[in-house]
PDB file of N, CA and C in Angstrom:
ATOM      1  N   UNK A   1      84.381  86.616 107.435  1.00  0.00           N
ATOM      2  CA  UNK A   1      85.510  86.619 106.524  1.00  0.00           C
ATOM      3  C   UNK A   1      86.293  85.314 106.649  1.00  0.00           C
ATOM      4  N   UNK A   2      86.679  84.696 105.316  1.00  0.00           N
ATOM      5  CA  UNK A   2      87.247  83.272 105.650  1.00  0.00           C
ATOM      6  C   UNK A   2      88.846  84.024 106.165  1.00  0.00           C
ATOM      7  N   UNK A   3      89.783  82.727 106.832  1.00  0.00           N
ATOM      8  CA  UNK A   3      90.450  83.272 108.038  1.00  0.00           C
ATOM      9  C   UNK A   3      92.065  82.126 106.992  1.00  0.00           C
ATOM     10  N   UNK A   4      93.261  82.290 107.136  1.00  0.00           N
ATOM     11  CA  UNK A   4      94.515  81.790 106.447  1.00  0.00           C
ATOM     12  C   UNK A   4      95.593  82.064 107.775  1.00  0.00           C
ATOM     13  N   UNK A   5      95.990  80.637 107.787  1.00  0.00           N
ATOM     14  CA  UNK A   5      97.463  80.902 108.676  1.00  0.00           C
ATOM     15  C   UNK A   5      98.583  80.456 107.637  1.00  0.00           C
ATOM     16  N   UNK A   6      99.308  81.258 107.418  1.00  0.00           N
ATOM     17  CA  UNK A   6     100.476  80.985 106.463  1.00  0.00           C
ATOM     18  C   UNK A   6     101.418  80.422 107.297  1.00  0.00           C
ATOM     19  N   UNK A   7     102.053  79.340 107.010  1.00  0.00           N
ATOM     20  CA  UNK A   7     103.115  79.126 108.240  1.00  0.00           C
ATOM     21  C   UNK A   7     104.108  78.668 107.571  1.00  0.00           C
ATOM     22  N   UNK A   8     105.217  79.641 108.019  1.00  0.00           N
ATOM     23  CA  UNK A   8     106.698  79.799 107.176  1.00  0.00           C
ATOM     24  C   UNK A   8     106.439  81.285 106.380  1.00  0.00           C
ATOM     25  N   UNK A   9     106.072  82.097 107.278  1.00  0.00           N
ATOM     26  CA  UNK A   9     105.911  83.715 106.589  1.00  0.00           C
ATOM     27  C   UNK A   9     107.288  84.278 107.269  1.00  0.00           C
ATOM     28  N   UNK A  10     107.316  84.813 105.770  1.00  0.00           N
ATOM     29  CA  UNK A  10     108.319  85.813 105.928  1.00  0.00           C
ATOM     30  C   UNK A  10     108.357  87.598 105.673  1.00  0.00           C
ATOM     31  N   UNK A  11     109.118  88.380 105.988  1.00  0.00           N
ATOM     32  CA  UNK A  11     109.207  89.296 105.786  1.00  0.00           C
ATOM     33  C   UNK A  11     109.422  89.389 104.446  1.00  0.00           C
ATOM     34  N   UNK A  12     110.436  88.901 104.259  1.00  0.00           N
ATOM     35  CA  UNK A  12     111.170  88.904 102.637  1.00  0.00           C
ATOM     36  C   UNK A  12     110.252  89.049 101.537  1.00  0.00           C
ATOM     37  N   UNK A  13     110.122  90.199 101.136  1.00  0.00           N
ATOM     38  CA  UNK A  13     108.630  90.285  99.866  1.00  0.00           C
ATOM     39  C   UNK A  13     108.911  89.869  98.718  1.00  0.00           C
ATOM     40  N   UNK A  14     110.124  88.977  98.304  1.00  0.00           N
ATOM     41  CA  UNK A  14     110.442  88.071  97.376  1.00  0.00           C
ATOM     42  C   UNK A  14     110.116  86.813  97.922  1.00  0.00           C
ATOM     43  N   UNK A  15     110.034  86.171  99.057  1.00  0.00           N
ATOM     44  CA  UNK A  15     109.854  84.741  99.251  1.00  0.00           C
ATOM     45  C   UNK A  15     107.954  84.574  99.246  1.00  0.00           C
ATOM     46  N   UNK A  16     107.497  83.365  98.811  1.00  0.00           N
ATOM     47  CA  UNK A  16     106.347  82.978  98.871  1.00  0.00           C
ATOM     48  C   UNK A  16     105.729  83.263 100.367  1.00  0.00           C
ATOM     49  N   UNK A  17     106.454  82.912 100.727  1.00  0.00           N
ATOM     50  CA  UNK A  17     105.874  82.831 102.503  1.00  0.00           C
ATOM     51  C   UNK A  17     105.593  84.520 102.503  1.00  0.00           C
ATOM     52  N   UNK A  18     105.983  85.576 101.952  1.00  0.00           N
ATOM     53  CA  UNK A  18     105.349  86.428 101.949  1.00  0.00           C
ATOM     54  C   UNK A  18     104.158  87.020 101.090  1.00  0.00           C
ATOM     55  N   UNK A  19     104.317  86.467  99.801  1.00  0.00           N
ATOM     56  CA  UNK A  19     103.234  87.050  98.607  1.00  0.00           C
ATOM     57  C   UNK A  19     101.920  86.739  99.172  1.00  0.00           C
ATOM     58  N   UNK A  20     101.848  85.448  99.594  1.00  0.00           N
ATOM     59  CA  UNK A  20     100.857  84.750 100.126  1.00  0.00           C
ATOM     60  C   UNK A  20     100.227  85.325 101.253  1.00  0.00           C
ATOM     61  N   UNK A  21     100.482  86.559 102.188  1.00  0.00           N
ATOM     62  CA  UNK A  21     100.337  87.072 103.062  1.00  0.00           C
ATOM     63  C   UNK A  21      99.787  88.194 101.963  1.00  0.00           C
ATOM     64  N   UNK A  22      99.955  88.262 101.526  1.00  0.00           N
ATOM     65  CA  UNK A  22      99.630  89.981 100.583  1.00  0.00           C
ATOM     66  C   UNK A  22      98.517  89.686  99.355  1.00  0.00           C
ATOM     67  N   UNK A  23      98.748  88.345  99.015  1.00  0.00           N
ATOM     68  CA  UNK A  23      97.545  87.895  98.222  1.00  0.00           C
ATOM     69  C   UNK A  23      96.176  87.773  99.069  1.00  0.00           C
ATOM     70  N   UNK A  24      96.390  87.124  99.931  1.00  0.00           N
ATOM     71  CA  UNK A  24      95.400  86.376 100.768  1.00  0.00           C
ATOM     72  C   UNK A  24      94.849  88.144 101.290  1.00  0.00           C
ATOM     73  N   UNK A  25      95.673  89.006 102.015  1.00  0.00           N
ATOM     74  CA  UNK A  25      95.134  90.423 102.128  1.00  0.00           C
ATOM     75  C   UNK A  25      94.256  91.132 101.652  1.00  0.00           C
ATOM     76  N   UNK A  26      94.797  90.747 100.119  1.00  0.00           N
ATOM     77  CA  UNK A  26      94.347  91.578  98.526  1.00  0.00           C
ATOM     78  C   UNK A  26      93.028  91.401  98.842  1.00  0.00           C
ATOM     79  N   UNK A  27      92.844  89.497  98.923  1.00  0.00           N
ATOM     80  CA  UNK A  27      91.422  89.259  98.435  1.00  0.00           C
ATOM     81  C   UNK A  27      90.461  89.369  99.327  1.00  0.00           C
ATOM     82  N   UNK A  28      90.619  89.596 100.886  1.00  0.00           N
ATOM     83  CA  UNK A  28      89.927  90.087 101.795  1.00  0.00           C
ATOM     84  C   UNK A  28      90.052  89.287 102.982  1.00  0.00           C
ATOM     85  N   UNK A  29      91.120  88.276 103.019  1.00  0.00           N
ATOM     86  CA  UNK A  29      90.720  87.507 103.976  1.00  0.00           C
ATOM     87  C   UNK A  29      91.754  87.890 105.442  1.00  0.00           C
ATOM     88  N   UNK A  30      91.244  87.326 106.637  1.00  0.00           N
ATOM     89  CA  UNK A  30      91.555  87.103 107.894  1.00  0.00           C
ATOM     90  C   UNK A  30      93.220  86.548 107.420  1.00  0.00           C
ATOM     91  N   UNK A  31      94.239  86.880 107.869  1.00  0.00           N
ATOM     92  CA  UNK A  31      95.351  86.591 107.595  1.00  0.00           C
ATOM     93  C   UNK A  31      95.846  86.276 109.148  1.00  0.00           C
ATOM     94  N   UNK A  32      96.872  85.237 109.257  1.00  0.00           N
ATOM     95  CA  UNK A  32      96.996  84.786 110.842  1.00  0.00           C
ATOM     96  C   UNK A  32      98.884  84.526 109.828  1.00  0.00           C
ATOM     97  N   UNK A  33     100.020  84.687 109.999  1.00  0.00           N
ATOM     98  CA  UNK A  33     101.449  84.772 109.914  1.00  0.00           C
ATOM     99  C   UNK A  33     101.823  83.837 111.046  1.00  0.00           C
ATOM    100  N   UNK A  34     102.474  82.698 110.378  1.00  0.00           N
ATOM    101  CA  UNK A  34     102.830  81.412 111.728  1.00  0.00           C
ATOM    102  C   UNK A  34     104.824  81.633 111.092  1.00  0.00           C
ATOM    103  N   UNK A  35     105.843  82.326 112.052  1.00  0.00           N
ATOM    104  CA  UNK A  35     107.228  82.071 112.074  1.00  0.00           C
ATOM    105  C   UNK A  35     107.440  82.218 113.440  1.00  0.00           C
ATOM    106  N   UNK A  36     108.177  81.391 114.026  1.00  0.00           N
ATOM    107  CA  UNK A  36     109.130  81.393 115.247  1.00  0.00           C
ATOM    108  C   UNK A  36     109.802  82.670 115.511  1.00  0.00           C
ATOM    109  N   UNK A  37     110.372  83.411 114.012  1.00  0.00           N
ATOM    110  CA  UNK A  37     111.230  83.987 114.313  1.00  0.00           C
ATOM    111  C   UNK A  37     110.912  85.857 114.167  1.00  0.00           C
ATOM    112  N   UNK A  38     109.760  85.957 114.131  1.00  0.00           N
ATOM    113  CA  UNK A  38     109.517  87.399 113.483  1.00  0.00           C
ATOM    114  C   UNK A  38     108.262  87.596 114.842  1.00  0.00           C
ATOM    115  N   UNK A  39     108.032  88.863 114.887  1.00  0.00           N
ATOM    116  CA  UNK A  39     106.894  89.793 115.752  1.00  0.00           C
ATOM    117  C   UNK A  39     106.324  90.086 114.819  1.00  0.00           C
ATOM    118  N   UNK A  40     106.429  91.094 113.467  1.00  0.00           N
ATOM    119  CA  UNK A  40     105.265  91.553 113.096  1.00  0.00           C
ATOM    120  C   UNK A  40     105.538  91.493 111.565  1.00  0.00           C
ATOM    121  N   UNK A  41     104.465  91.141 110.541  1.00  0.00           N
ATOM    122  CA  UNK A  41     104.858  90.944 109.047  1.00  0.00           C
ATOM    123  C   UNK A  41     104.059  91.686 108.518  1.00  0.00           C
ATOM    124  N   UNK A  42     104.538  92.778 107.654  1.00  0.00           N
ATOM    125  CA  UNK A  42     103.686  93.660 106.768  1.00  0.00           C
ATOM    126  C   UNK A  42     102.466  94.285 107.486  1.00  0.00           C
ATOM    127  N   UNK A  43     102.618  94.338 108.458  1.00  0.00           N
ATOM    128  CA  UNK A  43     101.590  95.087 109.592  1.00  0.00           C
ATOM    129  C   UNK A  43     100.768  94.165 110.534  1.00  0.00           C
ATOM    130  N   UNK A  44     101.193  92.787 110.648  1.00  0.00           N
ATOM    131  CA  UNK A  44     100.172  91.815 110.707  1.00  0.00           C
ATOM    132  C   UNK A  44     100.822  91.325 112.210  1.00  0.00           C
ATOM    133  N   UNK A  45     100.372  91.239 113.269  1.00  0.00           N
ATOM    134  CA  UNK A  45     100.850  90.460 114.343  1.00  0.00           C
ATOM    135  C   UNK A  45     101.503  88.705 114.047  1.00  0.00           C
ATOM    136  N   UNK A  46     102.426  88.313 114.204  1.00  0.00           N
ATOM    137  CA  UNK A  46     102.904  86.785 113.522  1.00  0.00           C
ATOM    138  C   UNK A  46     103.141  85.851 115.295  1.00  0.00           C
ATOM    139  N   UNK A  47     102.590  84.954 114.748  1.00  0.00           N
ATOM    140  CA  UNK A  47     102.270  83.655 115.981  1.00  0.00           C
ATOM    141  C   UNK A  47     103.439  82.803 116.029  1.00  0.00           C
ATOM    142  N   UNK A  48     103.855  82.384 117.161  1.00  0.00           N
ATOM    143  CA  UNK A  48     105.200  81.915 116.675  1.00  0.00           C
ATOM    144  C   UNK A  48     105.024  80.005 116.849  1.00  0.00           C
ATOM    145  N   UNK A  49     103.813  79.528 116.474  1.00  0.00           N
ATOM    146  CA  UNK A  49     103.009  78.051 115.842  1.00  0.00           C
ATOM    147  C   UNK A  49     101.585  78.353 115.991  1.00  0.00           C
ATOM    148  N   UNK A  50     100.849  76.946 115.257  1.00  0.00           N
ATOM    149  CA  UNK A  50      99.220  76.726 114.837  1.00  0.00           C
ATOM    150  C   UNK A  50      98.801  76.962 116.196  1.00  0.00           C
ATOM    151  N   UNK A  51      99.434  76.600 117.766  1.00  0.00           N
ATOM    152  CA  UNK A  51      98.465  76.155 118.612  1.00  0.00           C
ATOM    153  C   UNK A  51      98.430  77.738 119.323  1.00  0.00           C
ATOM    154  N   UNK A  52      99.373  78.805 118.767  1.00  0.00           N
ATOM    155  CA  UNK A  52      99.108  80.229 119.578  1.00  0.00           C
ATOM    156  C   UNK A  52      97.959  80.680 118.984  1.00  0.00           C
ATOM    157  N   UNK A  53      97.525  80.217 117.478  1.00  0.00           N
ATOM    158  CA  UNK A  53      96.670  81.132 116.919  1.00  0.00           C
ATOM    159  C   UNK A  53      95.356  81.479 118.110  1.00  0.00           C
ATOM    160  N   UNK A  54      94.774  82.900 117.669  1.00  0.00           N
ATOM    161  CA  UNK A  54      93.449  83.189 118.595  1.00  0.00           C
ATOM    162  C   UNK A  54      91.948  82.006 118.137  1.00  0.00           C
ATOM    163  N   UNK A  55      92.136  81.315 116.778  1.00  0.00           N
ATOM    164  CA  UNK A  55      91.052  80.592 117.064  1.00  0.00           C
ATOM    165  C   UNK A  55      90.958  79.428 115.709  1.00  0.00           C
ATOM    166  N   UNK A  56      90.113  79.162 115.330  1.00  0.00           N
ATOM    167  CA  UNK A  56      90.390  77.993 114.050  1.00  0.00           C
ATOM    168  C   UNK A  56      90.576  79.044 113.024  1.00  0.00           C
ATOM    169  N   UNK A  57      91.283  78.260 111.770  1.00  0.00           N
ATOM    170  CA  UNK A  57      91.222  78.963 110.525  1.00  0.00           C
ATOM    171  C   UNK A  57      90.686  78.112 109.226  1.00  0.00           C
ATOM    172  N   UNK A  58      89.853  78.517 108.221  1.00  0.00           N
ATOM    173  CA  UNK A  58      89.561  78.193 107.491  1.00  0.00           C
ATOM    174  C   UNK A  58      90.697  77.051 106.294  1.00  0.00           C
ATOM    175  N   UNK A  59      91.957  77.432 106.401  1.00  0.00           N
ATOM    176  CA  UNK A  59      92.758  77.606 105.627  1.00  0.00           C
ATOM    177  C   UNK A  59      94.061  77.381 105.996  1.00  0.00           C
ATOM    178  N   UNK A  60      95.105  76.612 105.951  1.00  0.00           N
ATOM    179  CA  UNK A  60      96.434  76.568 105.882  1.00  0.00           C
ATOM    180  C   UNK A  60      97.556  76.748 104.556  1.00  0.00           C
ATOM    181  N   UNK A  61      98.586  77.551 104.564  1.00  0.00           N
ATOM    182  CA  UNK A  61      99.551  77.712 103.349  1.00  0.00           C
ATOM    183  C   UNK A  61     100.440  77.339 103.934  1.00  0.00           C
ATOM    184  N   UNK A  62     101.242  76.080 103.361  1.00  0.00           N
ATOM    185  CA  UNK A  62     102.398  75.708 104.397  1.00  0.00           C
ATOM    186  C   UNK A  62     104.076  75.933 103.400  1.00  0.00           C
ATOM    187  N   UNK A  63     104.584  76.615 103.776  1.00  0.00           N
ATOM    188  CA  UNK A  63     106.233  76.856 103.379  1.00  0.00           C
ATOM    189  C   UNK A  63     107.169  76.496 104.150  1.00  0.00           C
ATOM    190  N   UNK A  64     107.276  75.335 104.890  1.00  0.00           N
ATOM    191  CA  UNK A  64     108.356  75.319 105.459  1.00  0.00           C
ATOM    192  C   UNK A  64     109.293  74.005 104.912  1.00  0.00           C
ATOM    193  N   UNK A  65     110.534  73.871 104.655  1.00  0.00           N
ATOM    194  CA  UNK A  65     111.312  73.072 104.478  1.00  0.00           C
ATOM    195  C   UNK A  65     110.759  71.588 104.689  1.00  0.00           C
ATOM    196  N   UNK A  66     111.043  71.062 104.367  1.00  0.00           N
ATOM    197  CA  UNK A  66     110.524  69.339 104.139  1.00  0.00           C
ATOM    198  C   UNK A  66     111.226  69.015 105.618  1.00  0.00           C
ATOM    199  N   UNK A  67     112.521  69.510 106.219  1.00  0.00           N
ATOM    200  CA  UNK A  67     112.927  68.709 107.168  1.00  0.00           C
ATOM    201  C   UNK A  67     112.391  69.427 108.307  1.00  0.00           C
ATOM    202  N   UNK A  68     111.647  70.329 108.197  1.00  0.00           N
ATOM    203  CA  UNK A  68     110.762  71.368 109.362  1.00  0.00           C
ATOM    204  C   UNK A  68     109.887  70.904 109.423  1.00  0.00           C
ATOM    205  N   UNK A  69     108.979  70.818 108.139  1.00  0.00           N
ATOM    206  CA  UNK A  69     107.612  70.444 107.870  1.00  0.00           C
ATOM    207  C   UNK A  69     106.843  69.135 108.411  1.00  0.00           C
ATOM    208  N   UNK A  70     107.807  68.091 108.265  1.00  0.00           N
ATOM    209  CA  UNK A  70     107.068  66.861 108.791  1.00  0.00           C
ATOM    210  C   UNK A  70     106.645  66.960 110.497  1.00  0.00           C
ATOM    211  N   UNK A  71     107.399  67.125 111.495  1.00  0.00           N
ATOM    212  CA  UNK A  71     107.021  67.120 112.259  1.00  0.00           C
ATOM    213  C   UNK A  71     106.031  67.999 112.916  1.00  0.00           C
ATOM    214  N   UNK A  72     105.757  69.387 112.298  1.00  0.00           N
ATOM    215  CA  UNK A  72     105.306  70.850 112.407  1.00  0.00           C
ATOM    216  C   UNK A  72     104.131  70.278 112.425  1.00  0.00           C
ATOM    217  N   UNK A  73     103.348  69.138 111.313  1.00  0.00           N
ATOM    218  CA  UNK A  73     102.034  69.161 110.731  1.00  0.00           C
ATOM    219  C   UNK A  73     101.553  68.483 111.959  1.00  0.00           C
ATOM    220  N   UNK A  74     102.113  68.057 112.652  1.00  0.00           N
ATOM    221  CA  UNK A  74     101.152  67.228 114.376  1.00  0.00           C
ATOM    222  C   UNK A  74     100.225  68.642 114.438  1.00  0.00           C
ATOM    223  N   UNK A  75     100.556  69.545 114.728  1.00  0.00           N
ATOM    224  CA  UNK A  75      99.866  70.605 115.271  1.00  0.00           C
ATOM    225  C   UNK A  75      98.813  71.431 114.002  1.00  0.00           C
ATOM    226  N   UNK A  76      98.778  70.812 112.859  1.00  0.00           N
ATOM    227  CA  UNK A  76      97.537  71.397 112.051  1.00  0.00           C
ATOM    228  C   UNK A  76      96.199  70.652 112.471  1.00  0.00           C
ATOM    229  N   UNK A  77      96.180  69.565 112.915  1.00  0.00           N
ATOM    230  CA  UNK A  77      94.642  68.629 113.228  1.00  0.00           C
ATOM    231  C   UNK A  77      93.931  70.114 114.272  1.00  0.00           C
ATOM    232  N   UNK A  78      94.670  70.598 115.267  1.00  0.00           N
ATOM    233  CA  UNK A  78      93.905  71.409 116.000  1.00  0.00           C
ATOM    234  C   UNK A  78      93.177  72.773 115.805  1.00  0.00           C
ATOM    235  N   UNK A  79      93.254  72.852 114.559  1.00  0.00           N
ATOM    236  CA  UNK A  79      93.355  74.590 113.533  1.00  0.00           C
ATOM    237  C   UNK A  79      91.584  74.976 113.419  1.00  0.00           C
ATOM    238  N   UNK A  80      91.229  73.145 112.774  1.00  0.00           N
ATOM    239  CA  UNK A  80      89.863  73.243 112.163  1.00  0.00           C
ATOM    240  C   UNK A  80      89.941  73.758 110.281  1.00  0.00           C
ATOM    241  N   UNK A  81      91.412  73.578 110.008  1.00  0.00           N
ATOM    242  CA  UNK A  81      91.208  73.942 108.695  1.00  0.00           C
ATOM    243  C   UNK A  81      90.698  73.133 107.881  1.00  0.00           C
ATOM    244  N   UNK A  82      89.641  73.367 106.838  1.00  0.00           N
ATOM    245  CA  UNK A  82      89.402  72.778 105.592  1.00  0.00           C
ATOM    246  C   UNK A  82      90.127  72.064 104.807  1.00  0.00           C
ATOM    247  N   UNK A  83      91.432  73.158 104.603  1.00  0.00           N
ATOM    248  CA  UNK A  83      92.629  73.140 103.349  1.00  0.00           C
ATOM    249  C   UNK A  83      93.863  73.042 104.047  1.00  0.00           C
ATOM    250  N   UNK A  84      94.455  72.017 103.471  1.00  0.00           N
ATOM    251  CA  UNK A  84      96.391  72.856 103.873  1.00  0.00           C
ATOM    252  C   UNK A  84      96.626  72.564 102.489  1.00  0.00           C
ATOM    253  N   UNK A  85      97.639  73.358 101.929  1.00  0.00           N
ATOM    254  CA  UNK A  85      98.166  73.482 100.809  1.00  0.00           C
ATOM    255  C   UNK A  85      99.149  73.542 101.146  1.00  0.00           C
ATOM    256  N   UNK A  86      99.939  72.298 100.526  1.00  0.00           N
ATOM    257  CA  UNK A  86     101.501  71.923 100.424  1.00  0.00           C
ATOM    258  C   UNK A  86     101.691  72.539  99.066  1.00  0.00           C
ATOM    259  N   UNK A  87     102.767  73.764  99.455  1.00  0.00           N
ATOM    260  CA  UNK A  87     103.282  74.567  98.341  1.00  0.00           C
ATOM    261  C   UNK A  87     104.403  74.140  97.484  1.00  0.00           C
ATOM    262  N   UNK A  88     104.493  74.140  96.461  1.00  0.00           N
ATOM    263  CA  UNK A  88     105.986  74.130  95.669  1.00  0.00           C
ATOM    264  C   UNK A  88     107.291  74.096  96.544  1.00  0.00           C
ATOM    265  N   UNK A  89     107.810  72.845  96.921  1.00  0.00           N
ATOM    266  CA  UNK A  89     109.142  73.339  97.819  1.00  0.00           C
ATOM    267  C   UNK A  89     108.820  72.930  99.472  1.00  0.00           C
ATOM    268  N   UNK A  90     107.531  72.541  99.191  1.00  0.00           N
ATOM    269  CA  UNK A  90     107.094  72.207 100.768  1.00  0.00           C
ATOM    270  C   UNK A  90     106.314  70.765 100.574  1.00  0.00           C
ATOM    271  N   UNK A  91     106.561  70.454  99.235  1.00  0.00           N
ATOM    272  CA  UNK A  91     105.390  69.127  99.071  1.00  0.00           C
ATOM    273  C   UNK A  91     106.088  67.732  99.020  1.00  0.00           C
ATOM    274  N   UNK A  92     107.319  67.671  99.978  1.00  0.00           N
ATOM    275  CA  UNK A  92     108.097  66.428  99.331  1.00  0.00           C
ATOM    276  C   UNK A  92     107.246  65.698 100.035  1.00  0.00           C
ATOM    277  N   UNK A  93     107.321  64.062  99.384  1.00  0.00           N
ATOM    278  CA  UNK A  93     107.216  63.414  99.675  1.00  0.00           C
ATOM    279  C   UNK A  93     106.768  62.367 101.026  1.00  0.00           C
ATOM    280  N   UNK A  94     107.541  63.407 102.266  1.00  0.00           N
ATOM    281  CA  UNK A  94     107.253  62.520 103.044  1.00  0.00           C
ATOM    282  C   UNK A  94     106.430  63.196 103.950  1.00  0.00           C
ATOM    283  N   UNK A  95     106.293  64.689 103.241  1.00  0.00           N
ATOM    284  CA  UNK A  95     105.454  65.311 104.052  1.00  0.00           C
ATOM    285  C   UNK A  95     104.054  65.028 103.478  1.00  0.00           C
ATOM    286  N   UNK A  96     103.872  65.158 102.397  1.00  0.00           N
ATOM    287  CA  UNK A  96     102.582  64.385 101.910  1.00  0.00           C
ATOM    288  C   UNK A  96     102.392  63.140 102.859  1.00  0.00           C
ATOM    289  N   UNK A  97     103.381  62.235 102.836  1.00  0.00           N
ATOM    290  CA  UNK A  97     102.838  60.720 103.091  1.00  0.00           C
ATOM    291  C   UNK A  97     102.239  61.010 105.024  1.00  0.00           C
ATOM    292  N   UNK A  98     103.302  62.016 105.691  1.00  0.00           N
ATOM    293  CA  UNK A  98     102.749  61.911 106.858  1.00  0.00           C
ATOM    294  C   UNK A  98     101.649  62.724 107.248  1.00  0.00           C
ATOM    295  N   UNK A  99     101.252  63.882 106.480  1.00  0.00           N
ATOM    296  CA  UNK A  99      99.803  64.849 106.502  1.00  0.00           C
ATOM    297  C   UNK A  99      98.878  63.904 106.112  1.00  0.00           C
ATOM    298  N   UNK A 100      99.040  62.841 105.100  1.00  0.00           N
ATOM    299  CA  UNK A 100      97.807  61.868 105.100  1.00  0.00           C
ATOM    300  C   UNK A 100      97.257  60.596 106.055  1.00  0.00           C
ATOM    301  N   UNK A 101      98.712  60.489 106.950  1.00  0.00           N
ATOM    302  CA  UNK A 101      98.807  59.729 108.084  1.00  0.00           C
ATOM    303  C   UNK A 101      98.158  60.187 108.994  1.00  0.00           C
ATOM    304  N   UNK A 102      98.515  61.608 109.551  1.00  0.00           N
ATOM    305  CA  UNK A 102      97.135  62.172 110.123  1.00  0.00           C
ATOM    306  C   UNK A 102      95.651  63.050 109.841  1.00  0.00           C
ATOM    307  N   UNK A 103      95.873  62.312 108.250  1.00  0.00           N
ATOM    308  CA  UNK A 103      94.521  62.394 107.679  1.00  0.00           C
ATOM    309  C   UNK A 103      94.033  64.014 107.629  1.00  0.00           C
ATOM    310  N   UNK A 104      94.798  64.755 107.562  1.00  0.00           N
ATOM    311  CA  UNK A 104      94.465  65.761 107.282  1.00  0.00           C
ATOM    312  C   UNK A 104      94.476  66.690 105.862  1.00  0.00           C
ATOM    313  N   UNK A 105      92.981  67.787 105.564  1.00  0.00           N
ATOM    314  CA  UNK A 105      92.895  67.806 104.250  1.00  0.00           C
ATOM    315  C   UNK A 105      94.311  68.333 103.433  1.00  0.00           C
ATOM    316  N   UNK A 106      94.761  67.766 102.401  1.00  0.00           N
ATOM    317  CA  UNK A 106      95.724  68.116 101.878  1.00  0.00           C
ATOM    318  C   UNK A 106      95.349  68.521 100.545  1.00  0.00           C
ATOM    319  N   UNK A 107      96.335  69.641 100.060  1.00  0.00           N
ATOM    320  CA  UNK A 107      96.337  69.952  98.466  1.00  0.00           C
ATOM    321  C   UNK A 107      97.500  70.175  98.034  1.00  0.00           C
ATOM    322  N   UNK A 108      98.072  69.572  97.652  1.00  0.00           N
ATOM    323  CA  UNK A 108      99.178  69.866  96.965  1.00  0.00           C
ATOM    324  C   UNK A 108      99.002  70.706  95.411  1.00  0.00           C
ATOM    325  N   UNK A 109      99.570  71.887  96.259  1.00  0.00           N
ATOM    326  CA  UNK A 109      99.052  73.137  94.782  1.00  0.00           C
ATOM    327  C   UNK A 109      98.818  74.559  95.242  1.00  0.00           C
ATOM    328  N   UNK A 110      99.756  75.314  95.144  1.00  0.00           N
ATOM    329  CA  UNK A 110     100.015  76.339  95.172  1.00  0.00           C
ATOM    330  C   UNK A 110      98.675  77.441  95.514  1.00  0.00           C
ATOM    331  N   UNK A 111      98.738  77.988  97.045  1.00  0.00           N
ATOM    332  CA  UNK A 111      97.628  78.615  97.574  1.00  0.00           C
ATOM    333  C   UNK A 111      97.404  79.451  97.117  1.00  0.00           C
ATOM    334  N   UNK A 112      98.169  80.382  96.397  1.00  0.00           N
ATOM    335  CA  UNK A 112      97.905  81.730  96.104  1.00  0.00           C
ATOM    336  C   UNK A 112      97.355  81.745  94.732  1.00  0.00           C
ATOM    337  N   UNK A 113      97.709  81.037  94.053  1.00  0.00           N
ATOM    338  CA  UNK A 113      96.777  80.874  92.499  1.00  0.00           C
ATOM    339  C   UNK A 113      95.410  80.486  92.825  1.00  0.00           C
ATOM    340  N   UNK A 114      95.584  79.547  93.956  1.00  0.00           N
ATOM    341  CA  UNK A 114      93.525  78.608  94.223  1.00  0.00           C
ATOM    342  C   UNK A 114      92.751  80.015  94.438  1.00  0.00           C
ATOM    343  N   UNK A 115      93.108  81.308  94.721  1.00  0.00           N
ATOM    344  CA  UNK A 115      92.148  82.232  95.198  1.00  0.00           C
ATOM    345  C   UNK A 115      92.017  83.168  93.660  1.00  0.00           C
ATOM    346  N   UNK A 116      93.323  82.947  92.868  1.00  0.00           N
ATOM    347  CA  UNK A 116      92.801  83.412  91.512  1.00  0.00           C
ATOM    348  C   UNK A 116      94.194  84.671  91.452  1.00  0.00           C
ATOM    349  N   UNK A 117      95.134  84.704  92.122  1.00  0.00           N
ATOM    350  CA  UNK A 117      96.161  85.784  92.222  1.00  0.00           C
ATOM    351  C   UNK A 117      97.694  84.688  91.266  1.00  0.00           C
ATOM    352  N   UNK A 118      98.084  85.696  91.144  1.00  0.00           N
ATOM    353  CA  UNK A 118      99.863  85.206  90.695  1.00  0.00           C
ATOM    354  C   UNK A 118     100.633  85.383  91.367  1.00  0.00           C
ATOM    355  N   UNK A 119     101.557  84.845  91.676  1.00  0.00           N
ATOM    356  CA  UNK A 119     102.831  85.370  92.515  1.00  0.00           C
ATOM    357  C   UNK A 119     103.628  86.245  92.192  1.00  0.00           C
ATOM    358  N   UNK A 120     103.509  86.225  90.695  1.00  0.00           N
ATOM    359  CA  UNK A 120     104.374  86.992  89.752  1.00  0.00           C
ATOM    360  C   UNK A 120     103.772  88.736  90.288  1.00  0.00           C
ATOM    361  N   UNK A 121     102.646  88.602  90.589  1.00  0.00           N
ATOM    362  CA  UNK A 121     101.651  90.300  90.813  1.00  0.00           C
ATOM    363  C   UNK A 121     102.326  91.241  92.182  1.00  0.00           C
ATOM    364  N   UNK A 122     102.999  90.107  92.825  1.00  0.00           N
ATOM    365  CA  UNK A 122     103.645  90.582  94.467  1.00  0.00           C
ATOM    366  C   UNK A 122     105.332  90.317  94.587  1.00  0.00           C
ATOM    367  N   UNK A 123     106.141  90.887  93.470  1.00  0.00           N
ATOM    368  CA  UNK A 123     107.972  91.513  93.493  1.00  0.00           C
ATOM    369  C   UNK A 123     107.779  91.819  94.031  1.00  0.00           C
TER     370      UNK A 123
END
């Protein structure tokens, strides 16, 4: 089963950081929840960064604030992901410029549509 660490999940089943946990569910995949601040999301054990996860993931969804985000991405090179997807709200500028600094795959473009879901489907 391909494997997703969402990082910047939330409880909140209005914020992205959660749909994306429930999309990625829907469609069958290994779901891994990366917040500092939560134990458990929608039934799912949550890691509190990339380097607790139990092993590589196919896949990164990243939501965290532009002034969180830049420094956070040091710790995606160790994941083994394919993808990170810089989401709407997570794609400024300088986080792009420094995810390509450490050369890691980037997409700027909304994770939960690339699998074929809406956000609009998870109020």
């Amino acid at each position: 089963m391909p494997s997703i660490a969402v990082v910047g999940a939330s409880k909140d089943r209005s914020k992205f950081g959660n749909k994306c946990i429930r999309a990625y569910l829907n469609r069958g995949w290994d779901v891994f929840p990366v917040n500092t601040h939560e134990k458990e999301i929608e039934g799912l054990r949550v890691y509190a960064g990339l380097t607790d996860l139990p092993g590589t993931v196919d896949r990164i969804s990243w939501y965290l604030p532009p002034r969180i985000g830049v420094a956070a991405l040091d710790d995606v090179a160790g994941t083994g992901a394919k993808d990170l997807f810089l989401n709407p709200g997570a794609d400024a500028p300088e986080v792009i410029a420094h995810a390509r600094e450490l050369d890691l795959p980037v997409r700027v473009a909304c994770a939960i549509v690339d699998i074929g879901e809406f956000p609009s489907s998870y109020s």
